[in-house]
Structure formats: C-alpha cells, structure tokens
N, C-alpha and C. Protein backbone atom coordinates (compact mmCIF):
# COMPACT_ATOMS: atom_id res chain seq x y z
N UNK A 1 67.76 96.99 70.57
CA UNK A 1 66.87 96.24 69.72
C UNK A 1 67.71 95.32 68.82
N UNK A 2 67.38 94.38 68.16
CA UNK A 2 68.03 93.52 67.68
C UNK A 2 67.19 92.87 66.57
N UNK A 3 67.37 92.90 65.39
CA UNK A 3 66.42 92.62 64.09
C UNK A 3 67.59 92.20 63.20
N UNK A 4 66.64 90.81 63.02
CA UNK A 4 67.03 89.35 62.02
C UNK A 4 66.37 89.72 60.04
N UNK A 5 67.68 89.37 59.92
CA UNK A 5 67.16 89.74 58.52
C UNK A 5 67.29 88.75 57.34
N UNK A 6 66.67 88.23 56.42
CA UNK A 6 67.32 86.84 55.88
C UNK A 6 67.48 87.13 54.45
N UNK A 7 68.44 86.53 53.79
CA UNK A 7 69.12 86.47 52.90
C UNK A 7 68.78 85.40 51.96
N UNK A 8 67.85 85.70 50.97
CA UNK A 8 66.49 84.55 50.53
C UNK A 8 67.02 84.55 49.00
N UNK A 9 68.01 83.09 48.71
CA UNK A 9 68.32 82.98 47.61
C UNK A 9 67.77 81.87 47.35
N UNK A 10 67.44 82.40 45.67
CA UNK A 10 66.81 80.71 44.39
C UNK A 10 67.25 80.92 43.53
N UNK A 11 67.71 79.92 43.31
CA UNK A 11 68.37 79.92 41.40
C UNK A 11 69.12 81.18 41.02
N UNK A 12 69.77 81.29 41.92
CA UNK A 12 71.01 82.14 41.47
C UNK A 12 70.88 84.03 42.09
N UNK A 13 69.41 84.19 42.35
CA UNK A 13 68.65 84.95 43.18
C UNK A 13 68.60 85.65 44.36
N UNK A 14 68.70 86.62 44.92
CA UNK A 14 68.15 87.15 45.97
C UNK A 14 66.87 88.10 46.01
N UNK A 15 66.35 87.46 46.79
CA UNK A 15 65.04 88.54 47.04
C UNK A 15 65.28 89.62 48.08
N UNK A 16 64.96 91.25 47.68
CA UNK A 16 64.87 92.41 48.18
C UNK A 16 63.52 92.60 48.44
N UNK A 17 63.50 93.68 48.89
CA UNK A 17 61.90 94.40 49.43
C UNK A 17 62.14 95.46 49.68
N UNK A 18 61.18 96.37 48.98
CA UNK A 18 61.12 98.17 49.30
C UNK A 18 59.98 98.20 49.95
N UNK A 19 60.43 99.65 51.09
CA UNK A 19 59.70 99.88 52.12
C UNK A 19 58.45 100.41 51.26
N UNK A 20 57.40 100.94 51.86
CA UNK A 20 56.13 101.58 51.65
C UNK A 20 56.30 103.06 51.70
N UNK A 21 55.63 103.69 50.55
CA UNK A 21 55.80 105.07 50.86
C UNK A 21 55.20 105.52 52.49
N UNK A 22 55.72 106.52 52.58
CA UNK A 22 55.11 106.85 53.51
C UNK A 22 55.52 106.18 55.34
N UNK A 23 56.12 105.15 55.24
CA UNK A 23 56.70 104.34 56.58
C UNK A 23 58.16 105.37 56.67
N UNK A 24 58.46 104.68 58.04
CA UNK A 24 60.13 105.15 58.33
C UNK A 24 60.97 104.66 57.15
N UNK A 25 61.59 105.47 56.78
CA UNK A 25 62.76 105.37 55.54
C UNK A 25 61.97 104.73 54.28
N UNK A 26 61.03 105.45 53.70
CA UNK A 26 60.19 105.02 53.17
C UNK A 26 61.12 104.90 51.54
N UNK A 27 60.88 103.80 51.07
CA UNK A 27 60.96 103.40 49.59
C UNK A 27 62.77 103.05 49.51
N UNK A 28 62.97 102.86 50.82
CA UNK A 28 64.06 101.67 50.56
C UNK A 28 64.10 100.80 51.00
N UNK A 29 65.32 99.92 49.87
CA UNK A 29 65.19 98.72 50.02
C UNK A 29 65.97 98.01 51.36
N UNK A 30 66.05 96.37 51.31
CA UNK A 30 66.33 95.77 52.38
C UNK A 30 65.95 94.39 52.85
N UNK A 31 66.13 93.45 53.60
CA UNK A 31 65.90 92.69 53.10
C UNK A 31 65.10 92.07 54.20
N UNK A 32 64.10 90.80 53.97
CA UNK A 32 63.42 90.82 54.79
C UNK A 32 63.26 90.50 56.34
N UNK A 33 62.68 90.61 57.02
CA UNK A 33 62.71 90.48 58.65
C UNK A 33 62.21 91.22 59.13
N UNK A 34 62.96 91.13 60.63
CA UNK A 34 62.39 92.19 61.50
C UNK A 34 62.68 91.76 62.72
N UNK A 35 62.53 92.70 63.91
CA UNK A 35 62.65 92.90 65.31
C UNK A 35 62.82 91.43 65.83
N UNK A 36 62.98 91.04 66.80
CA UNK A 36 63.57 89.87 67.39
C UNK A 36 62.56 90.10 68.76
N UNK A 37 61.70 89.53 69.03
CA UNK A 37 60.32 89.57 70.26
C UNK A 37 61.09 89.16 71.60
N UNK A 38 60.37 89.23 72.84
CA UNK A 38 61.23 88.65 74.12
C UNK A 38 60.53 87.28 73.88
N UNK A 39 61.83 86.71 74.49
CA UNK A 39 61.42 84.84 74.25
C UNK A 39 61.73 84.24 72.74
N UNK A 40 62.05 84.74 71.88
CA UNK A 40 62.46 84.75 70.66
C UNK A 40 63.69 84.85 70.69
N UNK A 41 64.34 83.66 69.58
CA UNK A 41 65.97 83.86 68.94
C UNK A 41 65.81 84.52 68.01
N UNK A 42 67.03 84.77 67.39
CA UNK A 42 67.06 85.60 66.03
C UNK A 42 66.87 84.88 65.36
N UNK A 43 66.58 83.58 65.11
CA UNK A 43 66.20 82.71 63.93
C UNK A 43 64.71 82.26 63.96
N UNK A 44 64.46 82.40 65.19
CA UNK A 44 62.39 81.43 64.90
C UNK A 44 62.13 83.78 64.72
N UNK A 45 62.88 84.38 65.43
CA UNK A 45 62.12 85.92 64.85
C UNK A 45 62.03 86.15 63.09
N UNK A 46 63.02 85.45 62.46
CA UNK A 46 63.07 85.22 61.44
C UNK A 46 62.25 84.88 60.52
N UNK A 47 61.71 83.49 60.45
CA UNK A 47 61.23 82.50 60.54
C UNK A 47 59.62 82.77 60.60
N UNK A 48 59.46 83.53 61.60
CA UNK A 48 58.25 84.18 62.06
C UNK A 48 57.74 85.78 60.85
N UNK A 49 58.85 86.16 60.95
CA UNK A 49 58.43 87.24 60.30
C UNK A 49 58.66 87.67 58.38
N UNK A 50 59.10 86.39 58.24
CA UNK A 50 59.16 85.86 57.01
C UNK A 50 57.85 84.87 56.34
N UNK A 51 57.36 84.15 57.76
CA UNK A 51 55.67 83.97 57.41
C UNK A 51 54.83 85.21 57.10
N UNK A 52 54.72 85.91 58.23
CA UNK A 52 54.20 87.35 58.02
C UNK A 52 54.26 88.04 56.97
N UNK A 53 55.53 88.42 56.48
CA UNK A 53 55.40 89.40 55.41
C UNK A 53 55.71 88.92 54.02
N UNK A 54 55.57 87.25 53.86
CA UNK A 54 55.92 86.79 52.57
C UNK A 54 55.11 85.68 52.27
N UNK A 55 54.70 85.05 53.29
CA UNK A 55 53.89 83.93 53.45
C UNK A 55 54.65 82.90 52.83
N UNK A 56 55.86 82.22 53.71
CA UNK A 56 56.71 80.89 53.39
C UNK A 56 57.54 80.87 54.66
N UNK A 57 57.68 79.54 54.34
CA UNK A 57 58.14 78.87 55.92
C UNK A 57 59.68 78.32 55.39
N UNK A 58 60.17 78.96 55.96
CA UNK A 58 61.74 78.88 55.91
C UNK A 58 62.51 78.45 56.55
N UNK A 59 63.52 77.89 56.17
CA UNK A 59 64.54 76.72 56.99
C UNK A 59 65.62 77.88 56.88
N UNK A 60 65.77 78.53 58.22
CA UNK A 60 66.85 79.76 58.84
C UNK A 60 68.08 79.07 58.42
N UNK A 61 69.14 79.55 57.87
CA UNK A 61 70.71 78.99 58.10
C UNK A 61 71.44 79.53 58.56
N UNK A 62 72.52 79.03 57.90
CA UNK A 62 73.44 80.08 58.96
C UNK A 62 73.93 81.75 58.86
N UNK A 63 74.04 82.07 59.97
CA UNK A 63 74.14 83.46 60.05
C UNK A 63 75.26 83.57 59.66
N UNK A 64 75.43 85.11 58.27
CA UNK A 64 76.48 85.75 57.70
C UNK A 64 77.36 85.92 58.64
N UNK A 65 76.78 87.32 59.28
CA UNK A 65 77.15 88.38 59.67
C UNK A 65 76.36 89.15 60.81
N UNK A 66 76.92 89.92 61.68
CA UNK A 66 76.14 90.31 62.76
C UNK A 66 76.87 92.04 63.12
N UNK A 67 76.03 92.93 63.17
CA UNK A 67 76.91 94.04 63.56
C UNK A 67 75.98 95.15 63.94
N UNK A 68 76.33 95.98 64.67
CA UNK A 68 75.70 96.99 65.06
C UNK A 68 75.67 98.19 64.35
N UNK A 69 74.31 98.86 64.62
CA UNK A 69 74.11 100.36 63.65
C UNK A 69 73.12 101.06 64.23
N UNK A 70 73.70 102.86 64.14
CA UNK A 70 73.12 103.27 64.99
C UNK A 70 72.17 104.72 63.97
N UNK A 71 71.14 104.81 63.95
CA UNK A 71 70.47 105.70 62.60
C UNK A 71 70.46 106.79 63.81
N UNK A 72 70.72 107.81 63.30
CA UNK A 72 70.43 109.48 64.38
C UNK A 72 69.29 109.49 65.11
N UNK A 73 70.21 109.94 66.19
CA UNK A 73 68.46 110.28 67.19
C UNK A 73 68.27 108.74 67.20
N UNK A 74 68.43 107.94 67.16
CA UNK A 74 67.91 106.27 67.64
C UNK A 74 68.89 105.34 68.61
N UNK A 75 68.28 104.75 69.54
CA UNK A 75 69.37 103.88 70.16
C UNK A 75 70.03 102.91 68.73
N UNK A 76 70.63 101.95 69.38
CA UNK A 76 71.71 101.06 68.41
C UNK A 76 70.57 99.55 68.23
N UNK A 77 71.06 99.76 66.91
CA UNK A 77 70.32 98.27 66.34
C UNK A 77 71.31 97.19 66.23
N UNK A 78 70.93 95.95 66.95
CA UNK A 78 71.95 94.86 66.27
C UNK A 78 71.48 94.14 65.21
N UNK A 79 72.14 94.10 63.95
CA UNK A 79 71.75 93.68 62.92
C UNK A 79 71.90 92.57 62.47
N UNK A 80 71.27 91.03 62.83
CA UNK A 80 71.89 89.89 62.23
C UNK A 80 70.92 89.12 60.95
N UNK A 81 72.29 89.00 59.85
CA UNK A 81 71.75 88.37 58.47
C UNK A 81 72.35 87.19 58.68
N UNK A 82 70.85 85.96 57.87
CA UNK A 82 71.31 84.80 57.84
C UNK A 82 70.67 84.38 56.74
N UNK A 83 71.72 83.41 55.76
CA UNK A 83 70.81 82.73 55.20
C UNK A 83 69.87 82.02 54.79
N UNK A 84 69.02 82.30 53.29
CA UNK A 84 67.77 81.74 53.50
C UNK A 84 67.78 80.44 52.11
N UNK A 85 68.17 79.43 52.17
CA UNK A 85 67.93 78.77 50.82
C UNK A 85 67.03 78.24 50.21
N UNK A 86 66.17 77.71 51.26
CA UNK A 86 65.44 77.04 51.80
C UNK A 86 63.96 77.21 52.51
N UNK A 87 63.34 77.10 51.25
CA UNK A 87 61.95 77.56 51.71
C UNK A 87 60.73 76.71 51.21
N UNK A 88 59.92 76.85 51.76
CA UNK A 88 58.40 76.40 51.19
C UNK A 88 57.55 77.51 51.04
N UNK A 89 56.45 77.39 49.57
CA UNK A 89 55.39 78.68 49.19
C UNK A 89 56.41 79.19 48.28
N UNK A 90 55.69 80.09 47.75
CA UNK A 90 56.00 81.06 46.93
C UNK A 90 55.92 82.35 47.64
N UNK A 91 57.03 83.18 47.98
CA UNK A 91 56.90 84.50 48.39
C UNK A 91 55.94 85.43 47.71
N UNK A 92 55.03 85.94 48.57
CA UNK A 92 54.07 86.84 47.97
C UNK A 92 54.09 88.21 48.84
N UNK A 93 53.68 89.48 48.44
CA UNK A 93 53.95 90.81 48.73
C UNK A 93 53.04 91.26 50.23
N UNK A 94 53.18 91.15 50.82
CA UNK A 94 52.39 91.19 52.03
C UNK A 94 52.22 92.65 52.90
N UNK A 95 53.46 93.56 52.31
CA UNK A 95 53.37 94.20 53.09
C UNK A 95 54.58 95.49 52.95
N UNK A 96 55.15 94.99 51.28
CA UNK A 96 56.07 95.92 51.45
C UNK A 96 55.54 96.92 49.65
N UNK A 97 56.11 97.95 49.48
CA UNK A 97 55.85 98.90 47.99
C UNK A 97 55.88 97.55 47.07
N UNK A 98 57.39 96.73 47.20
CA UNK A 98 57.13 96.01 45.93
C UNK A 98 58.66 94.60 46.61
N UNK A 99 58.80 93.92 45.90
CA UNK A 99 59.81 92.47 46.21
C UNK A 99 60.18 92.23 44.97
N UNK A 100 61.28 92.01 44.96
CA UNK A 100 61.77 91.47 43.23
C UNK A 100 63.55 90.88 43.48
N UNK A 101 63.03 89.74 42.56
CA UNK A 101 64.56 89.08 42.91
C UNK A 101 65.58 90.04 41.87
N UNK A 102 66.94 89.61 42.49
CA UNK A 102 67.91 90.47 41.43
C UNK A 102 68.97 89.33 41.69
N UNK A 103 70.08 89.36 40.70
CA UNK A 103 71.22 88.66 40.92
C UNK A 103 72.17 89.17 42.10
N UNK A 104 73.11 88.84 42.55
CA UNK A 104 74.14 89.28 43.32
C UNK A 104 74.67 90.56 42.83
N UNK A 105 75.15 90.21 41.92
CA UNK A 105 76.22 91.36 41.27
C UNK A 105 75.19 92.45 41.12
N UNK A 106 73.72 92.47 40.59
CA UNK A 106 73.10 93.85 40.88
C UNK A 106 72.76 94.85 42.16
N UNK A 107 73.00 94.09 42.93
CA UNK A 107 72.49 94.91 44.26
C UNK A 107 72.75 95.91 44.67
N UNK A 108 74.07 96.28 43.71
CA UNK A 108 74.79 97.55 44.19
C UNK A 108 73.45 98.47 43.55
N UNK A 109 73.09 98.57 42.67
CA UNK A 109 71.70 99.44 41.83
C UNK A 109 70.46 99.76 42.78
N UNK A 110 70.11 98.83 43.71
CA UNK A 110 69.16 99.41 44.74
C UNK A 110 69.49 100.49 45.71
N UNK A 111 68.61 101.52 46.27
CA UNK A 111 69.09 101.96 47.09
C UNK A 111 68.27 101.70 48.74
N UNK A 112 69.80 100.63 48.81
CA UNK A 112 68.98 100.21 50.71
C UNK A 112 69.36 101.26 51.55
N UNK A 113 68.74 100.60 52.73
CA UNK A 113 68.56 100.87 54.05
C UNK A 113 70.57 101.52 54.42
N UNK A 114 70.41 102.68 54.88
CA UNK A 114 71.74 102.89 55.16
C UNK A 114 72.81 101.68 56.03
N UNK A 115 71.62 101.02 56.85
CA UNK A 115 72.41 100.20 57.96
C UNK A 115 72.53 98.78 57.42
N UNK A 116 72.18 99.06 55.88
CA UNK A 116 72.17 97.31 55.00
C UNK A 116 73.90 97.50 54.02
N UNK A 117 73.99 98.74 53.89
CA UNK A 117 74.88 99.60 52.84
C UNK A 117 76.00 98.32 53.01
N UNK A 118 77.00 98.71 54.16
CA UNK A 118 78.15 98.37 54.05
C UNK A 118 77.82 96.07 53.65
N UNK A 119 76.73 95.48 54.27
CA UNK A 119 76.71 94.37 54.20
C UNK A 119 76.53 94.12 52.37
N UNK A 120 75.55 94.80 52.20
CA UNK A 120 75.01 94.56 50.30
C UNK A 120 76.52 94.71 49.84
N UNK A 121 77.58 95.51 49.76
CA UNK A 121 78.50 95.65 49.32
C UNK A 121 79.57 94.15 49.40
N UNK A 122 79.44 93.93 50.63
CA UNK A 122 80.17 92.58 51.00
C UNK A 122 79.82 91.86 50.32
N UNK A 123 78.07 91.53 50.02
CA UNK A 123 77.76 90.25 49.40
C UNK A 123 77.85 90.64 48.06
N UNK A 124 77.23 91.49 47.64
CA UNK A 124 77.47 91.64 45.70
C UNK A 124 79.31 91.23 45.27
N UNK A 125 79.99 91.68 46.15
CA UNK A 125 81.38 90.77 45.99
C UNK A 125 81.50 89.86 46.15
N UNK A 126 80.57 88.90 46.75
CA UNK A 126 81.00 87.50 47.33
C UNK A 126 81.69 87.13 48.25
N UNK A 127 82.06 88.07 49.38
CA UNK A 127 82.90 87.99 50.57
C UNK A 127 82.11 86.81 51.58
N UNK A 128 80.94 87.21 51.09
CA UNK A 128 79.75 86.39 52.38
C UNK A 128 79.18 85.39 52.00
C-alpha cells in the first residue's frame, strides 16, 4: 500500500490532524492524506484526499521524503510526504477528532502516528 501525506504550511504553520476516537490508532495525530487508488499518483491521491477531508484544492509540491513502515501484523506501507504551500479554501474539519495548526518547533508535543515519528522529528529540526 502506499499513502501520500501532505505537509500543509501558512504563515509560518503546519497543519496536523487527530484521528477519531474509536478508528485504527485512534486519537493520533498525523498529517493529512491517504491511500494512493489504482490509476492514481501519489500527488493527484493527495490532492484528492485533501479535497475530501479538508475541503481545499491544493497545489502538491515537492516530495520531502519517502520511506517504508511496517505497523505489526500489517503488510508494509510506503509512506510519501510532500509539500503543501499552496492552497485554495480554508481547511475545514471533515473528518478527523480535531486539526490545529502548530509551529515547527512544536511538533515534537503531539503524539503521532508511530510511522510519522521518525519524519516529525526531521522536520521540527529543519532537516526537511
């Protein structure tokens, strides 16, 4: 499986999203996207699923980072983040507990998705 995830900065900003109680890995955070469809790149899956769960149409950039992760008991996910600068609408909650921008340097304070861990670390440093 292979799930696009985008990296949605404004004014100095990134936007997170916590899961829903009650879903797989419920009430952590992560950032938004999702699964990559057949016939789909990782950027219109993006693109697509950033309409869906935020309602804004986003100009995909370029991809961070790309790496594989494998949660127990699950085949392997390929994980690609790309940036998002660039958007139209106002992000609205569509579908997750809650969305809230934070600066860079806070991100270490959320607690994501295990298979987001090692990337959030990269970026709250500025490596990415």
């Amino acid at each position: 499986m292979i799930v696009a995830a985008g990296v949605i900065e404004s004014e100095g900003q990134i936007l997170v999203c916590r899961r829903k109680a009650g879903a797989r890995h419920a009430l952590k955070w992560e950032f938004p996207g999702g699964k990559v469809e057949h016939g789909e790149t990782p950027s219109q899956a993006l693109a697509r699923e950033l309409d869906e769960e935020l309602g804004i149409r986003a100009a995909v950039g370029r991809e961070m980072v790309r790496y594989e992760h494998r949660y127990p008991r699950r085949p392997p996910i390929l994980l690609i983040f790309f940036h998002v600068a660039h958007f139209e609408g106002e992000p609205v909650n569509r579908q997750f507990e809650e969305i809230r921008w934070t600066p860079r340097d806070r991100l270490h304070e959320f607690d994501f998705l295990e298979g987001d861990r090692d990337f959030v670390r990269r970026l709250a440093r500025g490596e990415l």
